[in-house]
Each structure stands twice: as C-alpha cells, then as structure tokens.
Protein backbone atom coordinates (compact mmCIF):
# COMPACT_ATOMS: atom_id res chain seq x y z
CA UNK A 1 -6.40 -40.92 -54.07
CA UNK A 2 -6.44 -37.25 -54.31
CA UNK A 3 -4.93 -35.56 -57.13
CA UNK A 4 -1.29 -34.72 -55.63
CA UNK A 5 1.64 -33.07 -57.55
CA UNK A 6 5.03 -34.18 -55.91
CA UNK A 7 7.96 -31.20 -55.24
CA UNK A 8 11.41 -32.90 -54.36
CA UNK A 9 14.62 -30.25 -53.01
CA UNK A 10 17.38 -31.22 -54.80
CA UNK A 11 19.08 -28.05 -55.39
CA UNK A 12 21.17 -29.24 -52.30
CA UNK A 13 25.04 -28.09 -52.38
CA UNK A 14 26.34 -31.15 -50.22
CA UNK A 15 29.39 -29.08 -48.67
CA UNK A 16 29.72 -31.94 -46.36
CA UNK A 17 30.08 -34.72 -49.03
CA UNK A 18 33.20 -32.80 -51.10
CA UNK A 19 34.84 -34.05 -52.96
CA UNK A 20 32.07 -36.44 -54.12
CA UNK A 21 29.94 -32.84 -54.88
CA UNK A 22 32.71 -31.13 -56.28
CA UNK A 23 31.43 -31.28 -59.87
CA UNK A 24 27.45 -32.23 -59.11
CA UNK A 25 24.81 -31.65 -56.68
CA UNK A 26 23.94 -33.71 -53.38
CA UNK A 27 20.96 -35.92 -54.93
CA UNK A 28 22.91 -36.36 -58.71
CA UNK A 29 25.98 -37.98 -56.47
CA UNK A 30 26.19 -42.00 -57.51
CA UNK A 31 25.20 -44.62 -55.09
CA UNK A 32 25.19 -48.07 -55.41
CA UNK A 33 27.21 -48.20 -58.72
CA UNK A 34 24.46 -47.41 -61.76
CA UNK A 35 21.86 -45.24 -59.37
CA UNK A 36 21.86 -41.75 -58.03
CA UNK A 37 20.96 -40.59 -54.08
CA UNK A 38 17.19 -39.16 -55.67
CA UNK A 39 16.75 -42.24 -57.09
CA UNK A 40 15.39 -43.68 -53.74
CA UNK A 41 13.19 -40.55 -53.75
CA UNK A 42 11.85 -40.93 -57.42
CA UNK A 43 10.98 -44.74 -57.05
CA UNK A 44 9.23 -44.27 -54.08
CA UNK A 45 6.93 -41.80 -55.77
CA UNK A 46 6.61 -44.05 -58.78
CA UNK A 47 5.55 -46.70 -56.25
CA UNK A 48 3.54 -44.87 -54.73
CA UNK A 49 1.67 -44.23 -57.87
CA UNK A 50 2.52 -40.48 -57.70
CA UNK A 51 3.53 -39.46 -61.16
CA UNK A 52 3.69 -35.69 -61.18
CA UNK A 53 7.03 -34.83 -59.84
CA UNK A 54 9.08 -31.67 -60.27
CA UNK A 55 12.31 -31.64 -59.04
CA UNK A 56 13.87 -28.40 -57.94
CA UNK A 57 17.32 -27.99 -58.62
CA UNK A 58 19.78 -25.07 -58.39
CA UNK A 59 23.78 -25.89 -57.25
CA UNK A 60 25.52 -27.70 -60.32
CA UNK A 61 22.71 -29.63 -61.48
CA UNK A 62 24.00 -30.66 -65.05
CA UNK A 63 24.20 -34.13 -64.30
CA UNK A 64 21.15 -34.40 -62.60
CA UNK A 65 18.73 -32.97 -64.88
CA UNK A 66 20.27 -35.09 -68.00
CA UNK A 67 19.98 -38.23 -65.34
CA UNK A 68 16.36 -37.01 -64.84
CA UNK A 69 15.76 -36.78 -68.47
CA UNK A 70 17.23 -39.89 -69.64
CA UNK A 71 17.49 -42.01 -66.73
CA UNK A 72 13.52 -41.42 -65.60
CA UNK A 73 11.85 -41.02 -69.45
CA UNK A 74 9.32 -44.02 -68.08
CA UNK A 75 5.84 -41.57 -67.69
CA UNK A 76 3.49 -41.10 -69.90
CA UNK A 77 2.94 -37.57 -71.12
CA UNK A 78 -0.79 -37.73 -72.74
CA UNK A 79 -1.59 -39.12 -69.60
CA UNK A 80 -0.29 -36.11 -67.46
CA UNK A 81 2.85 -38.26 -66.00
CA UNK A 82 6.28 -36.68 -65.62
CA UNK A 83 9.33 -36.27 -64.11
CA UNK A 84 10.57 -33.08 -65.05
CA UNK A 85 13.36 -31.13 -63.38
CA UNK A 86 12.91 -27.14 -62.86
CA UNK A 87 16.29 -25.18 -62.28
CA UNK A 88 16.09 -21.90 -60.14
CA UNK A 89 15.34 -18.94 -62.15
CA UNK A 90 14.54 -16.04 -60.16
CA UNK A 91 11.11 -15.89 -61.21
CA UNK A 92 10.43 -14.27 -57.63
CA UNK A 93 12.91 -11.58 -57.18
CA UNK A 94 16.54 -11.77 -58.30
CA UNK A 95 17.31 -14.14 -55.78
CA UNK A 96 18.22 -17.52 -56.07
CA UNK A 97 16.75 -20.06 -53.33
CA UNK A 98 17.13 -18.55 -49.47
CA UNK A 99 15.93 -21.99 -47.82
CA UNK A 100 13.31 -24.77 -48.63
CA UNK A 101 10.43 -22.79 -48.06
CA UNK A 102 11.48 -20.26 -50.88
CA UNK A 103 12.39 -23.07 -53.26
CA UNK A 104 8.63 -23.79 -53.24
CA UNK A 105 7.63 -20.01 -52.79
CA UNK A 106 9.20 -19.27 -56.03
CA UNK A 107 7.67 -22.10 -58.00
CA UNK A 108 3.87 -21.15 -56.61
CA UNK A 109 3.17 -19.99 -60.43
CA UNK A 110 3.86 -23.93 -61.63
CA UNK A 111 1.82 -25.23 -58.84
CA UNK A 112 -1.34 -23.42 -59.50
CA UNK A 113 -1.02 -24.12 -63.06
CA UNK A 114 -1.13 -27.71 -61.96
CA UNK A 115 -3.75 -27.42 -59.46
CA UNK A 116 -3.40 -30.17 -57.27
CA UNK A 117 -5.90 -31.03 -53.95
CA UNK A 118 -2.34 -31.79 -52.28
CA UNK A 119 1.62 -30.97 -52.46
CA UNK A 120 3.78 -33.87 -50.96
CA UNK A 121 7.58 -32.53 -50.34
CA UNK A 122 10.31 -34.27 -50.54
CA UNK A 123 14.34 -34.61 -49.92
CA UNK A 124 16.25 -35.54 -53.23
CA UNK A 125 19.14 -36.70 -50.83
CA UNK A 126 17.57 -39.50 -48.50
CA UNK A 127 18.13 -43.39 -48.42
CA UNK A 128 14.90 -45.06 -47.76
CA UNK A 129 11.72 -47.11 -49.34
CA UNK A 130 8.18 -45.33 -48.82
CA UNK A 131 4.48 -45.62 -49.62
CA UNK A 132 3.71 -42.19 -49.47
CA UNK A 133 -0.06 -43.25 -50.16
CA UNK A 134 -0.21 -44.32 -46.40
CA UNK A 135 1.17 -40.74 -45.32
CA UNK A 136 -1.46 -39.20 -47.32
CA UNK A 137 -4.64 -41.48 -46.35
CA UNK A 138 -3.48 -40.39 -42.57
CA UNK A 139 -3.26 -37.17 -43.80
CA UNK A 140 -6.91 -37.06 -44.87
CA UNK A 141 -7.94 -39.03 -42.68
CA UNK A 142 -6.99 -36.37 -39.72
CA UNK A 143 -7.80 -33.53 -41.77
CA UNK A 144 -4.91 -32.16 -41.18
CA UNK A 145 -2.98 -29.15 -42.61
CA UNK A 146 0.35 -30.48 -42.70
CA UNK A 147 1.45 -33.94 -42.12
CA UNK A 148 5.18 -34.50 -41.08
CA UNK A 149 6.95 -37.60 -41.55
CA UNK A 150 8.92 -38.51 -38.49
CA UNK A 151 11.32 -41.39 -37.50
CA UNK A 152 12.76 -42.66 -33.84
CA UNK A 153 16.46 -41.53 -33.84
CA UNK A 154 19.47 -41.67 -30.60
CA UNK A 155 19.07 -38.68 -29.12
CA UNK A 156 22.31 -38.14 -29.54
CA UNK A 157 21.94 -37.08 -32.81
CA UNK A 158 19.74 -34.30 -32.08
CA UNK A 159 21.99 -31.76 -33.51
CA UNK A 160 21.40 -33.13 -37.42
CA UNK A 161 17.18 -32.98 -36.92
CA UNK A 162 14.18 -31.74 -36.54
CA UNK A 163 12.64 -32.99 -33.27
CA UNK A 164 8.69 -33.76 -32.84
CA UNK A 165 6.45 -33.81 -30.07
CA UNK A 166 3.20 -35.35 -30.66
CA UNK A 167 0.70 -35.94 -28.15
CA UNK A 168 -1.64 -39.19 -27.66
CA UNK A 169 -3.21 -39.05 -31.19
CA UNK A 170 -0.41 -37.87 -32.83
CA UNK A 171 -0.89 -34.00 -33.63
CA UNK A 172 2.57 -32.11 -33.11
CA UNK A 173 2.54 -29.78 -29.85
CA UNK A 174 6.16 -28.91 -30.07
CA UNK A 175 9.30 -28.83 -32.75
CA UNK A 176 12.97 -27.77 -32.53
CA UNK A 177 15.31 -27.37 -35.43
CA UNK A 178 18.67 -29.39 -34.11
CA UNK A 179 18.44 -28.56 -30.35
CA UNK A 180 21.59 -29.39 -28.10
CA UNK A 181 19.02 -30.45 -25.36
CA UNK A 182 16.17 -32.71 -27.23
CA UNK A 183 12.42 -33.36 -25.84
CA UNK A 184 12.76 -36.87 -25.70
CA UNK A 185 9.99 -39.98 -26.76
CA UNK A 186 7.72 -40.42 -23.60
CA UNK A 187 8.89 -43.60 -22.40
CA UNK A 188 12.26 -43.40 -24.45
CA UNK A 189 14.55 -41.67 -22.70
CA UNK A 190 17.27 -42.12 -25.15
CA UNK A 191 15.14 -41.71 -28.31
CA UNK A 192 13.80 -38.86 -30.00
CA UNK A 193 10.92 -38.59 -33.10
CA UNK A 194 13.02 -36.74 -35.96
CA UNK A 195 11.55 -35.11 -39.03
CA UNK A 196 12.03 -36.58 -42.09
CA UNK A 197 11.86 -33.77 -44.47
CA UNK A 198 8.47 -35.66 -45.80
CA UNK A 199 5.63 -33.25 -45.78
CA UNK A 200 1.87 -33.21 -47.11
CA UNK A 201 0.05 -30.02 -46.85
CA UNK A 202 -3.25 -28.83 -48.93
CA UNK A 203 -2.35 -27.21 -51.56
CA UNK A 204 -4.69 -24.26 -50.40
CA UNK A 205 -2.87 -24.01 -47.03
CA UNK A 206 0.81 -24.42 -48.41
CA UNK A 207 0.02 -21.18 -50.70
CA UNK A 208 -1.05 -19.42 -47.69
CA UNK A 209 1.85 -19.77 -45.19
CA UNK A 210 4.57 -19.64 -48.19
CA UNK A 211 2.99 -16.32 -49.15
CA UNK A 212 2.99 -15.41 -44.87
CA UNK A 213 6.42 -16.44 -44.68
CA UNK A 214 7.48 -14.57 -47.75
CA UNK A 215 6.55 -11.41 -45.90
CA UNK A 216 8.14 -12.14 -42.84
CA UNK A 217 11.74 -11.44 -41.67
CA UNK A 218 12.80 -15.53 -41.39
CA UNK A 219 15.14 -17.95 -42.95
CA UNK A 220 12.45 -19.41 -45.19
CA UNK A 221 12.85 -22.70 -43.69
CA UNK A 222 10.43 -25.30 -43.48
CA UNK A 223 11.53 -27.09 -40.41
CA UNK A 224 13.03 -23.54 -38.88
CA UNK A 225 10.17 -21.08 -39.94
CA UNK A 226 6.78 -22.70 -41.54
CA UNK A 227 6.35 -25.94 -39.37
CA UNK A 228 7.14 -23.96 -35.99
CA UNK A 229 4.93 -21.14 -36.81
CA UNK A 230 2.34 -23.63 -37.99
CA UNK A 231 1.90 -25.87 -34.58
CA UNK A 232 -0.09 -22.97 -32.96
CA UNK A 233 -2.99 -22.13 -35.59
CA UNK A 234 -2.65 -25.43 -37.42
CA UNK A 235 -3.50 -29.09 -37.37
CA UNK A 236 -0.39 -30.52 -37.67
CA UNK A 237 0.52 -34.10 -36.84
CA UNK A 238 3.21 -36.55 -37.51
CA UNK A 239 3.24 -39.38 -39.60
CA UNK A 240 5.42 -42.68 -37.89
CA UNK A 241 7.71 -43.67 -41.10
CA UNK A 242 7.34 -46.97 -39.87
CA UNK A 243 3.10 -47.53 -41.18
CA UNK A 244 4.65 -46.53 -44.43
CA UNK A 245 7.90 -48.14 -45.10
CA UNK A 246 7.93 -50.83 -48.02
CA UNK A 247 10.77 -52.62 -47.25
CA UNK A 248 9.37 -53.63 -43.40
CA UNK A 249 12.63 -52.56 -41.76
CA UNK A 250 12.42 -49.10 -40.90
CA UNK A 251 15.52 -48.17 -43.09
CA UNK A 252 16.31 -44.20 -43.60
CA UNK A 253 19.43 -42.33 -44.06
CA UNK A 254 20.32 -38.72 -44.47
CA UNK A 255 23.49 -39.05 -46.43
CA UNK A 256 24.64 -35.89 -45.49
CA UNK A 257 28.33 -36.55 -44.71
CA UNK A 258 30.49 -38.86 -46.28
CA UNK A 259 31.41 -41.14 -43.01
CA UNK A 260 27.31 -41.30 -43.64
CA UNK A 261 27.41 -41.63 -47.47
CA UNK A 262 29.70 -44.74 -47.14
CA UNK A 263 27.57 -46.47 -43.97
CA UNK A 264 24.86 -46.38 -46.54
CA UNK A 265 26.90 -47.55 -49.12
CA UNK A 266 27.90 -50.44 -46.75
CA UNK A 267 24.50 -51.51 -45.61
CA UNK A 268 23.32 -51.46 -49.40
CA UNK A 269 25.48 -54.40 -49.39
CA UNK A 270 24.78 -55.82 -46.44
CA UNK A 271 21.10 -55.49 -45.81
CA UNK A 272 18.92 -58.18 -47.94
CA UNK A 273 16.71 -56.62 -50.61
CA UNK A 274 13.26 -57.01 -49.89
C-alpha cells in the first residue's frame, strides 16, 4: 500500500452535545462506558494497517490528548508508528483553526516533514467500522485526486450533509453543503449519497488547493470550499462506504446531537458485534 500519513479533526467544540462537552471536546466525550467517540476512528486506522496518525485538536482537549497518550501507547516508534495528538498553535498566522481546511493548512510543515504519497482525513467524532485500505486501492485505482467517502442517507436529512452526485462510474459532477432542496440518488427518490467526512487526496494535490484556498476569500471548508471548487478541474469521485465497511452492515453515525449521541449509545447495545 502506499505510504499514507492519517490526519483526524478532532478539535471539534460539540455545542450541540452540552453538557456532555462542557469540560472536553466532541471526539474525547465517553461512549460505550470505557471508550471515547475517536476511538471508532483510531481502530479503524489501526485495522486498516495505517499507523501514522496525527490527531488535530484545539477546543478543551486535555482529556483527549492524555486518552491519546495513554489509552493508544500500542505503536511502535523505531518502526515509524504513532498516534500522536498535535494541539493548534498558530504556526500559520495568529489564528486558531477557521474550518477543516485550515486545520490541515496550518499543519502543512508536519506533513512534508513526513512525506507521505497520500493524506487520508478523517472525523474524530463518527460511529462506524472501516477498511480504509479499500477507499484507497479505489483511490489509485481511478487515479483520482480526491476520493470522498459517501453513504445513502433519507433525504430528509439533507440539512446535516454534504450531498454527492456521481455519475455512472462514480466521479462526483455535483456537491452541496446541507441544501434545503437535495439532488436525490437516480432511482431513489427518497435517498440521497452524503459525505462522510472521509477523504484521500495525493499528498501533492492536497498542498496545492490548501495553499489556493489559503489565498482565497472562503470559509476554509472542505466540504463548503475545497471539494466544490475541486469537481471542475479535478478527478474527484466517491467512494460507496458500503465496499469498505468491516462490520457488513453499513453502520455510521454522526453523533452530533445528543438525541443522536444516545441512538448510538442504544444501538451499541442492541446491534450484535461482528
């Protein structure tokens, strides 16, 4: 597999899951008793043999980083492994992170010290089992520039995604960040292919549209600014969550609100391990 360095958000403030955020960030919040929410998101990588993960942190990240450091000290170091959690530091200008985009903008200096063929991006705050080594085969495979992974969702839930269009082999013709009035599945009139907040982009081609967005008067935004601007002069396609999930039941949650946090909580119990 191609040498890929993994960069998970998890400087997430979780506004919508207070009180359970009052004191910690989104991904450090517990779930299922002895785990945290970027726990599904680390053990996927691990899986996934992906062992070079930084995790970017910024809004009350105390817990987290001494979870990171003493709850994921399973890599080997001579080998190159970690897990090692960055906080924001304004290495860019003297502000902190403006969107996702800039998260990664302003750590550009530790991934070209790392040098990695690809980046795979992440959400520290998602519920779900993954073999990312499936997204990133397609990936190659298609040659693309960015690969998006994307899930079938009601379409009445537009308002909380991203929503794809793909054509016939898959390349993404069209996205919208949250629209009131979705493009739907063709075929599917009550379904809609939302983004995941999984990405895989060239490490060469990331640089260059962080840099281009950096320059540009946006929100510095991955699914707002980089993907949109991308579909045009890009090869982007979309990645179907199901060729890659490990469990074999589709299973992903955003666990953005608490009514959500505790569903997920709920079918933890429920849902057979696998």
């Amino acid at each position: 597999m191609m040498r890929t360095l993994a960069m998970v958000l998890a400087g997430g403030r979780g506004e919508r899951l207070y009180p359970l955020t009052r004191d910690r960030a989104k991904p450090a919040v517990p779930f299922g008793a002895i785990y945290r929410i970027i726990d599904f998101t680390l053990s996927n990588c691990i899986h996934s043999e992906i062992r070079r993960i930084y995790a970017l942190t910024q809004y009350k990240s105390t817990s987290l980083h001494r979870h990171i450091q003493f709850g994921w000290n399973i890599l080997s170091a001579p080998l190159g492994e970690f897990i090692e959690a960055v906080p924001a530091q304004q290495r860019i200008d003297e502000h902190w992170y403006q969107g996702t985009a800039d998260a990664i903008f302003q750590n550009i200096y530790t991934i070209q010290h790392e040098r990695p063929d690809l980046i795979l991006i992440l959400s520290g705050d998602h519920i779900y089992k993954m073999d990312y080594r499936k997204m990133i085969d397609f990936h190659v495979e298609k040659k693309a520039d960015l690969t998006v992974g994307a899930i079938r969702m009601e379409k009445r839930l537009s308002r909380e995604f991203g929503v794809i269009q793909v054509d016939e082999k898959g390349q993404v013709i069209g996205f919208e960040e949250k629209p009131e009035e979705p493009k739907t599945i063709p075929g599917d009139p009550e379904g809609i292919l939302a983004s995941m907040g999984v990405y895989v982009f060239p490490t060469e081609i990331l640089v260059r549209r962080l840099i281009e967005d950096a320059r540009s008067d946006s929100t510095h935004d991955f699914g707002k600014d980089i993907i949109p601007a991308m579909i045009n002069k890009d090869r982007v396609f979309a990645f179907d969550f199901r060729k890659g999930d490990r469990g074999g039941m589709g299973y992903w949650r955003d666990v953005g609100t608490i009514d959500a946090y505790f569903e997920a909580s709920m079918d933890l119990v429920s849902v057979p391990s696998t």
